[in-house]
N, C-alpha and C. Protein backbone atom coordinates (compact mmCIF):
# COMPACT_ATOMS: atom_id res chain seq x y z
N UNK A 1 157.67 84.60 145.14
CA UNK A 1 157.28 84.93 143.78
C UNK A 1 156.16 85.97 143.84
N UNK A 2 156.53 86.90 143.53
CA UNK A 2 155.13 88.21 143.69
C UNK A 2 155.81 88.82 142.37
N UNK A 3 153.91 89.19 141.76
CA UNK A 3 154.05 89.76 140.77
C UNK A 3 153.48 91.03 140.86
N UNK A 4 153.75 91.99 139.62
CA UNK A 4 153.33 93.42 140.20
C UNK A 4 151.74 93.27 139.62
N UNK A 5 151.36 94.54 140.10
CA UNK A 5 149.71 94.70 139.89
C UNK A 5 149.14 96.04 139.58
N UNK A 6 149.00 95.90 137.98
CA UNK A 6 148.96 97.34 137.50
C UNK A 6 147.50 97.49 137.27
N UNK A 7 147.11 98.88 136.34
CA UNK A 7 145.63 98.99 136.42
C UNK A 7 146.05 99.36 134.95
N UNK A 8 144.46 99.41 134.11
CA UNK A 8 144.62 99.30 132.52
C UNK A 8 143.33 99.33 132.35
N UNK A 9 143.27 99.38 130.76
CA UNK A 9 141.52 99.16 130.10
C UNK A 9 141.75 98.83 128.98
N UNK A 10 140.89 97.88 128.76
CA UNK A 10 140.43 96.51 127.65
C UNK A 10 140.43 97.67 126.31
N UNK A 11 141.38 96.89 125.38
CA UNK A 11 141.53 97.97 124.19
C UNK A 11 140.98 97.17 123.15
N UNK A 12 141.02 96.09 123.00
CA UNK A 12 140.84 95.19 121.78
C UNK A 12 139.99 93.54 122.19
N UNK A 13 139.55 92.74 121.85
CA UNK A 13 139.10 91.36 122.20
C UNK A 13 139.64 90.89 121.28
N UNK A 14 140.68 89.56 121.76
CA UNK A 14 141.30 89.09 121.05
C UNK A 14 140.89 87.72 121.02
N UNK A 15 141.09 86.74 119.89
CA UNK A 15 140.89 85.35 119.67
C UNK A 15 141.62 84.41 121.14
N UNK A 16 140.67 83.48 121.40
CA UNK A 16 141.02 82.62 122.64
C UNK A 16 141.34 83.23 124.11
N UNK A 17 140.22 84.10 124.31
CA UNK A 17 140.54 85.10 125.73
C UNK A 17 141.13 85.58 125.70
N UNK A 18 142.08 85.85 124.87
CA UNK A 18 143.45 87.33 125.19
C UNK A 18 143.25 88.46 124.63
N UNK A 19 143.45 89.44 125.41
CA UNK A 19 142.77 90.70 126.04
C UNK A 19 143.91 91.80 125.58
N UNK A 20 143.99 92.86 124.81
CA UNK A 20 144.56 93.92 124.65
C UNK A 20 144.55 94.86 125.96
N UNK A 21 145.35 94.91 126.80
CA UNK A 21 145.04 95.95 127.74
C UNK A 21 146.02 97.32 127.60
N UNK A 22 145.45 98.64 127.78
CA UNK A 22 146.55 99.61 127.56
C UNK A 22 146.67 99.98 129.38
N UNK A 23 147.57 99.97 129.34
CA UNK A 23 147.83 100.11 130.74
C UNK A 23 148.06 101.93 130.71
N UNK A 24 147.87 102.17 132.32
CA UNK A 24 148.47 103.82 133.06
C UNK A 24 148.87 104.33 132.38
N UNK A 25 150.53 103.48 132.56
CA UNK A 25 151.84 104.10 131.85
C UNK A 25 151.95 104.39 130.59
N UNK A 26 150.82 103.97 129.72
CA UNK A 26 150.46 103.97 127.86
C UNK A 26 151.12 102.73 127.41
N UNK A 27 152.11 101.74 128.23
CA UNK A 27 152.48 100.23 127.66
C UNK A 27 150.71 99.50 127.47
N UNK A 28 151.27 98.77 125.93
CA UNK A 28 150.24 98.26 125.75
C UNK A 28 150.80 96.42 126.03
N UNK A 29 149.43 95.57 126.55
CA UNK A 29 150.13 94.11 127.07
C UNK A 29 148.92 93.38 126.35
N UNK A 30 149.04 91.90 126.23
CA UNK A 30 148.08 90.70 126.24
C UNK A 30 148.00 90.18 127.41
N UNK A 31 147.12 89.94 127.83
CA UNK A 31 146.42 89.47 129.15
C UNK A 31 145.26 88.18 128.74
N UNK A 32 145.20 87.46 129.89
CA UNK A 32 144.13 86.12 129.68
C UNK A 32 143.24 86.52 131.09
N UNK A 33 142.17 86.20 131.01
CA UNK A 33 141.63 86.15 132.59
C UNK A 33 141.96 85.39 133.37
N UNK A 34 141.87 85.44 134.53
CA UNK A 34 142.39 84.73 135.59
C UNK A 34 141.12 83.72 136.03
N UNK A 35 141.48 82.39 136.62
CA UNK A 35 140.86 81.43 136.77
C UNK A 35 139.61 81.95 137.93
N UNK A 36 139.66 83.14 138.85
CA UNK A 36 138.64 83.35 139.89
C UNK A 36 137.92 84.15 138.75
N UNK A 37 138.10 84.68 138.00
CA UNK A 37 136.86 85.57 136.53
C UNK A 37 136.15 84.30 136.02
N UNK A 38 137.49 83.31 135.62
CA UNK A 38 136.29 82.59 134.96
C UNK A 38 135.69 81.78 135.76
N UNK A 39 136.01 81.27 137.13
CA UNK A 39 134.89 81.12 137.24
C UNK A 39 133.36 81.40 137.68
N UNK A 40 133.81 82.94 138.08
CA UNK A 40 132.41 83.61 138.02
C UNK A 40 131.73 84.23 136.87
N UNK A 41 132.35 83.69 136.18
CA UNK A 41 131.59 84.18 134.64
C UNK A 41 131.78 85.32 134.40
N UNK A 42 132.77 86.10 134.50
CA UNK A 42 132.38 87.61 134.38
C UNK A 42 132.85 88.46 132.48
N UNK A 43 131.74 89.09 132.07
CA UNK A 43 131.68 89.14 130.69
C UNK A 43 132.88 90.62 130.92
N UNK A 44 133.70 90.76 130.26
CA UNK A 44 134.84 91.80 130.06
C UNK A 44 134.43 92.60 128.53
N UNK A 45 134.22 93.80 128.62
CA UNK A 45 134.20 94.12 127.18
C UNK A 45 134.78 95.50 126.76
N UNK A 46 134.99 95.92 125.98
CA UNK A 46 136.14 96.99 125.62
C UNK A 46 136.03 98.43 126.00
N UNK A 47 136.72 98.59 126.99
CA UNK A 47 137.17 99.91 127.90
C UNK A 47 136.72 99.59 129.15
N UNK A 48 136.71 98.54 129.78
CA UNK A 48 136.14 98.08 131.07
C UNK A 48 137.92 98.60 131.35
N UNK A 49 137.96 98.97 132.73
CA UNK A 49 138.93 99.08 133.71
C UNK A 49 139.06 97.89 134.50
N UNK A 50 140.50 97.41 134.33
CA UNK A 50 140.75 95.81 134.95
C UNK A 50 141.87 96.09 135.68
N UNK A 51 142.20 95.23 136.85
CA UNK A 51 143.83 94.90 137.14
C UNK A 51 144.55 93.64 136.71
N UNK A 52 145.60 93.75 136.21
CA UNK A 52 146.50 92.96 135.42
C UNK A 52 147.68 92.50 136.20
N UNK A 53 148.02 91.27 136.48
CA UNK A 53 148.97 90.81 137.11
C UNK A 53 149.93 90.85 136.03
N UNK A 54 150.75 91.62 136.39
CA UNK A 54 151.87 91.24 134.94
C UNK A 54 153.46 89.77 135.52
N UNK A 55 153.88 88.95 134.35
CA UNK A 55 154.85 88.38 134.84
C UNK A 55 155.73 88.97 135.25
N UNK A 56 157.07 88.11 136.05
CA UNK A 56 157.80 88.59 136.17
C UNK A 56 158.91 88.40 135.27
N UNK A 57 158.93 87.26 134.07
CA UNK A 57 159.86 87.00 133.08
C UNK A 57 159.72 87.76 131.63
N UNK A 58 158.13 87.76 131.34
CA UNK A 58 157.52 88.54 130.25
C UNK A 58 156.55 89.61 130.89
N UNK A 59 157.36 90.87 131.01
CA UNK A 59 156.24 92.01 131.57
C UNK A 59 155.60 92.58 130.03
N UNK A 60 155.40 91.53 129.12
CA UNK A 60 154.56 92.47 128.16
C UNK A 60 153.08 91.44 127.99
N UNK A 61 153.20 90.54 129.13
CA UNK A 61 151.86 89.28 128.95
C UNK A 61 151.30 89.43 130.95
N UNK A 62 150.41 89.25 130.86
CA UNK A 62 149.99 89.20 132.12
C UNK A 62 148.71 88.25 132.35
N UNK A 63 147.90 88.84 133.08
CA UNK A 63 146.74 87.87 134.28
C UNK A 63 145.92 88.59 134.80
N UNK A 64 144.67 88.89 134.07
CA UNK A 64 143.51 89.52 134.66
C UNK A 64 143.09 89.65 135.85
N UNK A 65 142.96 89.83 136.78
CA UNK A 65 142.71 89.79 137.89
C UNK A 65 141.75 89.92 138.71
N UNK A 66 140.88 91.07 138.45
CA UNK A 66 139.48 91.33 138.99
C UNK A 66 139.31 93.17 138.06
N UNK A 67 137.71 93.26 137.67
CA UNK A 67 137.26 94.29 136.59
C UNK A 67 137.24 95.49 137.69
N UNK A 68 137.03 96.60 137.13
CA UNK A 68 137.71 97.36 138.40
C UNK A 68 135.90 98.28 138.21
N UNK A 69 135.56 99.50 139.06
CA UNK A 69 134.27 99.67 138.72
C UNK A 69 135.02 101.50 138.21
N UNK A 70 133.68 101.20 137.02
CA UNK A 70 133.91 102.42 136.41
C UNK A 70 133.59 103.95 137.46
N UNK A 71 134.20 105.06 136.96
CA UNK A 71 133.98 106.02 137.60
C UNK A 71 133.12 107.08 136.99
């Protein structure tokens, strides 16, 4: 089971952790953070650069992954 692993930036903050991300390609997804974010507490806020695990059944929902560092 491997999922792909795209790169994106936080477009919107949505109610109950889910995350507007616009990805590369201009697809826009909902994303939740992933359980190693939360538990380092890490605050996400709009246009941060993230990687997104996307599913493999619903590629329009994914899985935060780790904040990426700005350039």
């Amino acid at each position: 089971m491997s999922c792909e692993e795209v790169v994106g930036s936080i477009v919107d903050l949505g109610m109950n952790r889910m995350y507007s991300v616009r990805l590369e390609g201009g697809e826009l997804v909902s994303a939740h953070v992933g359980s190693d974010l939360q538990m380092r507490i890490v605050r996400l806020l709009k246009g941060d650069r993230v990687a997104v695990e996307l599913g493999e059944t619903d590629p329009s929902r994914g899985r935060i992954v780790r904040r990426l560092k700005t350039q």
